[in-house]
Protein backbone atom coordinates (compact mmCIF):
# COMPACT_ATOMS: atom_id res chain seq x y z
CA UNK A 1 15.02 -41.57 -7.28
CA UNK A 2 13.63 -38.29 -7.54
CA UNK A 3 12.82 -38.49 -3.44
CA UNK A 4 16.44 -39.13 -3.07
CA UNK A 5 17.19 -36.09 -5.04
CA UNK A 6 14.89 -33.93 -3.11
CA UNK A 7 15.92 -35.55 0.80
CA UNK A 8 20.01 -34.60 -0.34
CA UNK A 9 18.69 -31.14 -1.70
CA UNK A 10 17.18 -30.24 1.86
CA UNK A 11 20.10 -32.22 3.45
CA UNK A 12 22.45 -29.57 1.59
CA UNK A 13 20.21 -26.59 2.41
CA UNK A 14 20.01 -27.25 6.27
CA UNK A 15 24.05 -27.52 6.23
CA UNK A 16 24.68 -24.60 4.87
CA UNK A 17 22.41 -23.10 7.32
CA UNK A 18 24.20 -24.29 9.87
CA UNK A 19 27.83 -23.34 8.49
CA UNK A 20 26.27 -20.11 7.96
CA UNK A 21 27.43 -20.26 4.55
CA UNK A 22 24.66 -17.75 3.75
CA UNK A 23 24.92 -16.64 0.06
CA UNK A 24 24.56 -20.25 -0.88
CA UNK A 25 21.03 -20.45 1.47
CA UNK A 26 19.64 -17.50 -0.29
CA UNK A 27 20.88 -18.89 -3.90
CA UNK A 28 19.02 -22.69 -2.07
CA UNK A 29 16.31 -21.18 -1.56
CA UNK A 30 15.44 -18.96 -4.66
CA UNK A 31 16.05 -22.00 -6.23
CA UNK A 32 13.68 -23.65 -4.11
CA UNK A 33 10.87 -21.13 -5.42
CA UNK A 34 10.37 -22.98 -8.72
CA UNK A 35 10.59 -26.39 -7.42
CA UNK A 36 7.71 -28.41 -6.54
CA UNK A 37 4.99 -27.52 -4.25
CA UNK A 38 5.26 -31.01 -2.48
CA UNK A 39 8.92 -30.04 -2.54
CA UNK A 40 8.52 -26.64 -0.95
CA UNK A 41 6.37 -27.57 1.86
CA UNK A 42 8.55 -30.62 2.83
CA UNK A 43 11.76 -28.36 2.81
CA UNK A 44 9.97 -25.70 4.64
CA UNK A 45 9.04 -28.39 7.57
CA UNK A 46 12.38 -29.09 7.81
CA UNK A 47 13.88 -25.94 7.84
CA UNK A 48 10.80 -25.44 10.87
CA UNK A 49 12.45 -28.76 12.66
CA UNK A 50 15.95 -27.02 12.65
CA UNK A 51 14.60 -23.98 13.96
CA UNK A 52 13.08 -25.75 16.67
CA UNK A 53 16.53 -27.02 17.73
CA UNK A 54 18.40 -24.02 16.29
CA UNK A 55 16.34 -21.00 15.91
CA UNK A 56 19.84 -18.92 16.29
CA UNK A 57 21.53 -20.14 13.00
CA UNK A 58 18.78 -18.50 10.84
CA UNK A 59 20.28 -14.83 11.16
CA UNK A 60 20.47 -13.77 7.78
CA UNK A 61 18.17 -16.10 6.50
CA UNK A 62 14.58 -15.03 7.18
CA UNK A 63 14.40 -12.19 4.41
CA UNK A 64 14.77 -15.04 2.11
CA UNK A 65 12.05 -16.94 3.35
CA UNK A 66 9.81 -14.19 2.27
CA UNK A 67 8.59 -15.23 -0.87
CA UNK A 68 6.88 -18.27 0.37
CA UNK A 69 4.61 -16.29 2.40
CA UNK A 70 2.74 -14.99 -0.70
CA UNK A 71 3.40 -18.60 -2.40
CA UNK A 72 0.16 -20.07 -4.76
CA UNK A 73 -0.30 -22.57 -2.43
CA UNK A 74 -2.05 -22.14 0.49
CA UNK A 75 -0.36 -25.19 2.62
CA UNK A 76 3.09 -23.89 1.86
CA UNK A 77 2.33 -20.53 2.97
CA UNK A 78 1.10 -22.13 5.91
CA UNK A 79 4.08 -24.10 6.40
CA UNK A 80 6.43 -20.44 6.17
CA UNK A 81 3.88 -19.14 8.70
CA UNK A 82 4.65 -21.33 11.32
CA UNK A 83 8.48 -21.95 10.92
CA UNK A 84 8.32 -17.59 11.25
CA UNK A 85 6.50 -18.50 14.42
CA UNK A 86 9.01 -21.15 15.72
CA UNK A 87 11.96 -18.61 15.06
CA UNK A 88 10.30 -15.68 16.75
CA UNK A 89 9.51 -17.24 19.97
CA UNK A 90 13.19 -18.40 20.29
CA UNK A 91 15.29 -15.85 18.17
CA UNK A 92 13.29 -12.99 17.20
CA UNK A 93 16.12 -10.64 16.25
CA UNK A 94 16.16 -12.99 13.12
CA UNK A 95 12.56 -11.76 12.28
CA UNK A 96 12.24 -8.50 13.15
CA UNK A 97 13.79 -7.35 9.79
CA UNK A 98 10.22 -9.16 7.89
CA UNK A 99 7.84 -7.65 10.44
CA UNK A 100 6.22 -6.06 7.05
CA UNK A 101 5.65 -9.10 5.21
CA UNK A 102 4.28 -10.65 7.97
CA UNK A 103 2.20 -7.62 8.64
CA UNK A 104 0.86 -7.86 4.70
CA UNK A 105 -0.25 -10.96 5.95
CA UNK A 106 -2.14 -10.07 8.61
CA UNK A 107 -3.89 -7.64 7.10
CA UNK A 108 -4.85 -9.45 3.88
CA UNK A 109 -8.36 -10.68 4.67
CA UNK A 110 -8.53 -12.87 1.67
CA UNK A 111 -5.60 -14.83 3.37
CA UNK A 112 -6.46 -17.98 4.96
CA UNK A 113 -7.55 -17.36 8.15
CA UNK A 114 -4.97 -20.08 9.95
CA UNK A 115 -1.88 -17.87 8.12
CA UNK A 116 -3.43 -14.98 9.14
CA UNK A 117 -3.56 -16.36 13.06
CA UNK A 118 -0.03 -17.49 12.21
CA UNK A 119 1.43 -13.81 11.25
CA UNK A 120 -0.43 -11.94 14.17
CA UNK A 121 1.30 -14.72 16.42
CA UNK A 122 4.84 -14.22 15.03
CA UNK A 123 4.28 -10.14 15.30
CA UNK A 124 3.24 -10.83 18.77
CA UNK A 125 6.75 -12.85 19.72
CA UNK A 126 8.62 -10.06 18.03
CA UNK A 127 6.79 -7.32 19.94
CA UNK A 128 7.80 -8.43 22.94
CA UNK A 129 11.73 -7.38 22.43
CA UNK A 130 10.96 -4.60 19.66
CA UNK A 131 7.43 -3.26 20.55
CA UNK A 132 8.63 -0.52 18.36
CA UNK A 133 8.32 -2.37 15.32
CA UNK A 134 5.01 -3.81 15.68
CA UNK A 135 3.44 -0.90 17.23
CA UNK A 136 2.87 0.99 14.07
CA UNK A 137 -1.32 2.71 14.00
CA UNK A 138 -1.50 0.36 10.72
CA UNK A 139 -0.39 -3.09 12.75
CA UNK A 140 -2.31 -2.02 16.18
CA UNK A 141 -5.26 -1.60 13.95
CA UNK A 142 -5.09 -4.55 12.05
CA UNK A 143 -4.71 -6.44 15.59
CA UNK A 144 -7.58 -4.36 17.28
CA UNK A 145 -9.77 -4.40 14.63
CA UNK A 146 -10.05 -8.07 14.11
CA UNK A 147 -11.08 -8.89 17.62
CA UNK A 148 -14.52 -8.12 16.27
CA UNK A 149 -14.83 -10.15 13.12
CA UNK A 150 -12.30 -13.19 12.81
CA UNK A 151 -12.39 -16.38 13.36
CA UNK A 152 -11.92 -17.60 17.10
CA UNK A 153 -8.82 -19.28 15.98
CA UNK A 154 -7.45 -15.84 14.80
CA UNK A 155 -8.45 -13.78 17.40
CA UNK A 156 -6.41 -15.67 19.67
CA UNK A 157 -3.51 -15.19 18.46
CA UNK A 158 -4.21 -11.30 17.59
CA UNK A 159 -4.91 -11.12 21.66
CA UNK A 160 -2.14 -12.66 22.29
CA UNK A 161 -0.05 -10.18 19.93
CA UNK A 162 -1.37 -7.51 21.47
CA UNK A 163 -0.49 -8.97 25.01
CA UNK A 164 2.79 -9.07 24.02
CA UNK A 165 2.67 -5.68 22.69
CA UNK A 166 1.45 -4.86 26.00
CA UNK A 167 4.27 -6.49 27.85
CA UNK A 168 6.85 -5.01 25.48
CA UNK A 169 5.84 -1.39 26.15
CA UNK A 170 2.65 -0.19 27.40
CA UNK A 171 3.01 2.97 26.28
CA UNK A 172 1.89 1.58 22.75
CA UNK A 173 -1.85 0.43 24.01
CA UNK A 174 -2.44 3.52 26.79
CA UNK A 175 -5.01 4.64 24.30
CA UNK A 176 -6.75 1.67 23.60
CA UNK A 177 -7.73 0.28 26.53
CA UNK A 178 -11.15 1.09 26.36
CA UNK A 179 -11.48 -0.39 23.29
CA UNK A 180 -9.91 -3.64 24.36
CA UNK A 181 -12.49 -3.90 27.49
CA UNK A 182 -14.97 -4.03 24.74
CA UNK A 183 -13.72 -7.91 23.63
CA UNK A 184 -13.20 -8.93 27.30
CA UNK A 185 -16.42 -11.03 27.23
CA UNK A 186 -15.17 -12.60 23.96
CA UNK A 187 -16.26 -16.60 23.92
CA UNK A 188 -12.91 -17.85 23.50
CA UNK A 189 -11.22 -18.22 27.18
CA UNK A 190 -7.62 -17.21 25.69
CA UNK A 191 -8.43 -14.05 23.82
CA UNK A 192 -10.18 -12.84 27.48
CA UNK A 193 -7.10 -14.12 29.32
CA UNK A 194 -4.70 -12.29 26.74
CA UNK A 195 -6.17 -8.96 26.98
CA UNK A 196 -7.01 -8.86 30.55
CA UNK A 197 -3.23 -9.67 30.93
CA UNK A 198 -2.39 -6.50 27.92
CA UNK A 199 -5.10 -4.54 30.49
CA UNK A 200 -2.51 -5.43 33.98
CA UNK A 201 0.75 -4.66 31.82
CA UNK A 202 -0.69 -1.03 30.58
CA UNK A 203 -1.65 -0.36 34.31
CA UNK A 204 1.59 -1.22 35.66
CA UNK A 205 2.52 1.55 33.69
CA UNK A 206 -0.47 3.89 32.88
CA UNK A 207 -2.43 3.09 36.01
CA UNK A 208 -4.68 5.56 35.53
CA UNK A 209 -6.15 4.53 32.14
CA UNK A 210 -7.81 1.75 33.95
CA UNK A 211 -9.92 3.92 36.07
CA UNK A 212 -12.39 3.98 33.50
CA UNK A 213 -13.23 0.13 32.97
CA UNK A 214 -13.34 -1.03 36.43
CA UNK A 215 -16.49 -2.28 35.70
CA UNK A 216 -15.47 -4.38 33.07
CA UNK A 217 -12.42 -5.70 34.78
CA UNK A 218 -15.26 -6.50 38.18
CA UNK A 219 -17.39 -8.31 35.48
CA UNK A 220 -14.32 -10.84 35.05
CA UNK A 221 -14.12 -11.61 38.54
CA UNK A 222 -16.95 -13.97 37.89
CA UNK A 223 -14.71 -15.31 34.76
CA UNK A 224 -15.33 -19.00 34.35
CA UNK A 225 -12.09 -19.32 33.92
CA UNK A 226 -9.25 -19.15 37.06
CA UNK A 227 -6.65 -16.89 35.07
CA UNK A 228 -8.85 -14.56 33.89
CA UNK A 229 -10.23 -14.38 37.10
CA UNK A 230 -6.46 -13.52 38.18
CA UNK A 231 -5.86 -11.30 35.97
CA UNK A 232 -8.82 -9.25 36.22
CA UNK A 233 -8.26 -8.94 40.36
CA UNK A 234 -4.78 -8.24 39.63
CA UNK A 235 -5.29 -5.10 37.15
CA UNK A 236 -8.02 -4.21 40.05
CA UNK A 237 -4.81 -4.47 42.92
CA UNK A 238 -3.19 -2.46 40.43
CA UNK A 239 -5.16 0.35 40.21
CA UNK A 240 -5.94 0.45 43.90
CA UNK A 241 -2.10 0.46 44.92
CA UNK A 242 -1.26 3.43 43.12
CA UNK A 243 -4.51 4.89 44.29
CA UNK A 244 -6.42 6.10 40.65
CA UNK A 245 -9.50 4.14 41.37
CA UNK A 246 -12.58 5.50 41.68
CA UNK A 247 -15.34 5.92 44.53
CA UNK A 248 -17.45 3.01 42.30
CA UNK A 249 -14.49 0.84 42.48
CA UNK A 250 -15.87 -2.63 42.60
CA UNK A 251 -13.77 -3.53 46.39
CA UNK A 252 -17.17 -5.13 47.19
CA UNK A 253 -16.95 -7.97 44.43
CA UNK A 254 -13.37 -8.84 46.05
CA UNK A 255 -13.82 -11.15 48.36
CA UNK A 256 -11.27 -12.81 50.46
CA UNK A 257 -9.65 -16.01 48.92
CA UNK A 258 -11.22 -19.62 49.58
CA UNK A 259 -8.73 -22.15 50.06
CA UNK A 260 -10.33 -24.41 47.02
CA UNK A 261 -9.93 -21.97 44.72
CA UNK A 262 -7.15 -21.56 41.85
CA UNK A 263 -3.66 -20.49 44.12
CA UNK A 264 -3.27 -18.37 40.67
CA UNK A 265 -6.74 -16.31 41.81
CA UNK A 266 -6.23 -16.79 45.57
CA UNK A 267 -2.96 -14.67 45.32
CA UNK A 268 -3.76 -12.31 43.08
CA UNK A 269 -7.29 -11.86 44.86
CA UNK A 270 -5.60 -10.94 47.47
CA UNK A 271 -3.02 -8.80 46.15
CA UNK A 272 -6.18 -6.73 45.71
CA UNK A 273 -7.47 -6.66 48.43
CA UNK A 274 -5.09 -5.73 50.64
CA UNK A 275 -4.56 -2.72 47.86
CA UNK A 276 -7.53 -1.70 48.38
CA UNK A 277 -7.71 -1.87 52.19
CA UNK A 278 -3.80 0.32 51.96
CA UNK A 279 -2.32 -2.32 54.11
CA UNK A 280 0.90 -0.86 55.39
CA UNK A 281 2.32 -4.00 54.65
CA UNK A 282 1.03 -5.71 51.93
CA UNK A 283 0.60 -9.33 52.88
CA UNK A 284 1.30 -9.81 49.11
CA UNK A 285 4.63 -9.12 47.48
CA UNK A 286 3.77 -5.82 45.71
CA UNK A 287 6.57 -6.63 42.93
CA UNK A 288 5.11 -10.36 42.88
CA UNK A 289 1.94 -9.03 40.88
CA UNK A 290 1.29 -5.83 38.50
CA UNK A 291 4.47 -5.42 36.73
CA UNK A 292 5.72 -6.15 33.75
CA UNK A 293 7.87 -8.65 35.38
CA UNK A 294 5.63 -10.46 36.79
CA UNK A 295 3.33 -10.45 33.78
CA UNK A 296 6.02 -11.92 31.59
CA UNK A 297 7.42 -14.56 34.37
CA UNK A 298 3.91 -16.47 34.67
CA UNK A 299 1.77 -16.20 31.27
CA UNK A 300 3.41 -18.51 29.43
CA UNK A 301 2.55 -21.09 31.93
CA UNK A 302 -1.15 -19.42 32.30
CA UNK A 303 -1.63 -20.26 28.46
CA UNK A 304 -0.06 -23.85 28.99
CA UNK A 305 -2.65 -24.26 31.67
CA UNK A 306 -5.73 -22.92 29.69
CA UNK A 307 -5.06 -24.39 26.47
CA UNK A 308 -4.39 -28.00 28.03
CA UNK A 309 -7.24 -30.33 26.32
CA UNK A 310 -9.59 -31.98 28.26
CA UNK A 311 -9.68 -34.98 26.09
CA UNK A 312 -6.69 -37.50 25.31
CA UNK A 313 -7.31 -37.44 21.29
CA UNK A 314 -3.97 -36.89 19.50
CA UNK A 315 -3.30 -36.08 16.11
CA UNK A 316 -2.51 -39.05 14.25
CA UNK A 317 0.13 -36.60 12.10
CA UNK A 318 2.50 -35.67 14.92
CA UNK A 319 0.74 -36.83 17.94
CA UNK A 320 0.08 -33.39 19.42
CA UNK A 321 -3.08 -33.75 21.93
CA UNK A 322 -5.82 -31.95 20.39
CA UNK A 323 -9.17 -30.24 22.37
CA UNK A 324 -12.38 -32.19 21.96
CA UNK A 325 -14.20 -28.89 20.17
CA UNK A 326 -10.99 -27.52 18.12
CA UNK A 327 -10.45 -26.59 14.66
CA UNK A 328 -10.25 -28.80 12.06
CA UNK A 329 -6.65 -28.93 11.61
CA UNK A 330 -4.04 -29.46 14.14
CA UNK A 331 -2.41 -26.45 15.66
CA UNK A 332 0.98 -28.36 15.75
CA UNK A 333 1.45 -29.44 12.24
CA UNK A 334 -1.75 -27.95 10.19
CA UNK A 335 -2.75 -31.72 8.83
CA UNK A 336 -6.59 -32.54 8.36
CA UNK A 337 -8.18 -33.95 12.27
């Protein structure tokens, strides 16, 4: 009885949602505050499963959602965490007015560490259409700084915010990019992909702040992994077609594309390389690689590619394929391996 009580109560919320009858949601949901935690989390998943099919019927909504990111329990703030996520990649004009909540989140290192990966993530998606608002010294701090002491988990997702910051408007990181070179040997595959990606975005703009870590950026051309590789002969390409690079630029490491290798190295390889030799006609599309464009047209399908799991184990929650050597909860849906 009282699980029919509760499945009509969400029922009612995710209507009014969707009439946009939103005095009622905000009344719903303050409502919900005092209910159950088993009842908060389940509401909150559902609310997550309309986003995912209508992430643009939550304007006006998200302040209220608020108050569950601070909630007692850990698995519900979890739960807010990632529906935030799901409605910044698709609408983030519904977040952007919670940016500081989420921030508070991200900077609260007694948080647990998967909401804290969570609210760097959802900053990330919101940078990348208001960079303004996630570019504050407090937020690039708080996403800088923890490159050198989180968890793996959370560093992701902090490189990947500050990717996105990068893509957004690379003005923000000019001054950092020193500082970023220092993580690009990080052991997680993603966080080097994500800022040698934020490194190619702030030299389509600001070519000449990579003059200085072109040994760094060489060092990645013997990446074990193809898109890092990319990337790194890519920000090279850049610097070398707008001519900033210096006499120790690494041209020698370039070398000329082998047909086995990655097509997403092969290209950018030799976007480089004719950069570097001034080709009067670049055999390589010079808008193809080192703008912002480009950046944003092909990393979502970089990440696809380097976060694909080698193994065929699936989480017996919500069938997501999960990585041999992963976390102990799934990424999808947060429930126990």
């Amino acid at each position: 009885m009282e699980d029919a009580r509760q499945s009509s109560s969400v029922d009612s919320l995710t209507s009014l949602i969707t009439a946009g009858e939103y005095g009622q949601v905000i009344e719903s949901l303050e409502e919900l505050e005092t209910a159950t935690p088993k009842t908060r989390k389940r509401t909150l998943r559902t609310l997550r499963s309309l986003a995912d099919e209508q992430a643009g019927v939550f304007d006006g909504v998200v302040p209220a959602l608020t108050p569950f990111l601070t909630d007692a329990e850990r698995s519900v703030r979890l739960t807010t965490a990632r529906l935030l996520v799901t409605l910044a990649e698709s609408n983030p004009n519904a977040v952007v007015t919670v940016v500081g909540p989420v921030a508070a989140r991200l900077a609260d290192e007694a948080e647990f560490y998967y909401v804290r990966a969570r609210a760097a993530e959802v900053l990330g998606y919101v940078a990348l259409e208001y960079p303004d608002k996630v570019s504050s010294p407090e937020v690039l701090a708080d996403l800088r700084v923890g490159l050198s002491f989180d968890k793996s988990e959370v560093k992701e997702k902090l490189a990947k915010a500050i990717e996105y910051v990068a893509v957004g408007n690379p003005e923000r990181l000019r001054h950092h990019v020193s500082r970023l070179t220092e993580h690009l040997d990080d052991e997680n595959e993603l966080v080097r992909y994500h800022l040698t990606t934020a490194l190619v975005a702030v030299g389509s703009e600001h070519p000449e702040r990579l003059s200085g870590v072109t040994a760094a950026l060489a060092e990645r051309l013997g990446d074990e992994n193809a898109h890092v590789r990319g990337r790194a002969a890519e920000a090279l390409g850049v610097l070398a077609r707008e001519g900033v690079y210096e006499e120790s630029s690494p041209a020698a490491t370039l070398e000329a594309p082998d047909c086995d290798d990655d097509s997403f190295v092969d290209d950018r390889v030799q976007f480089a390389l004719d950069a570097l030799r001034e080709s009067e006609m670049l055999e390589s599309d010079c808008d193809e690689f080192g703008t912002i464009e480009s950046v944003r047209s092909t990393t979502s399908e970089a990440v696809d590619a380097i976060s694909s799991p080698e193994s065929d184990e699936e989480c017996p929650h919500c069938g997501v394929a999960l990585p041999e050597s992963g976390p102990p909860m799934c990424p999808h849906c947060g429930a126990p391996r």
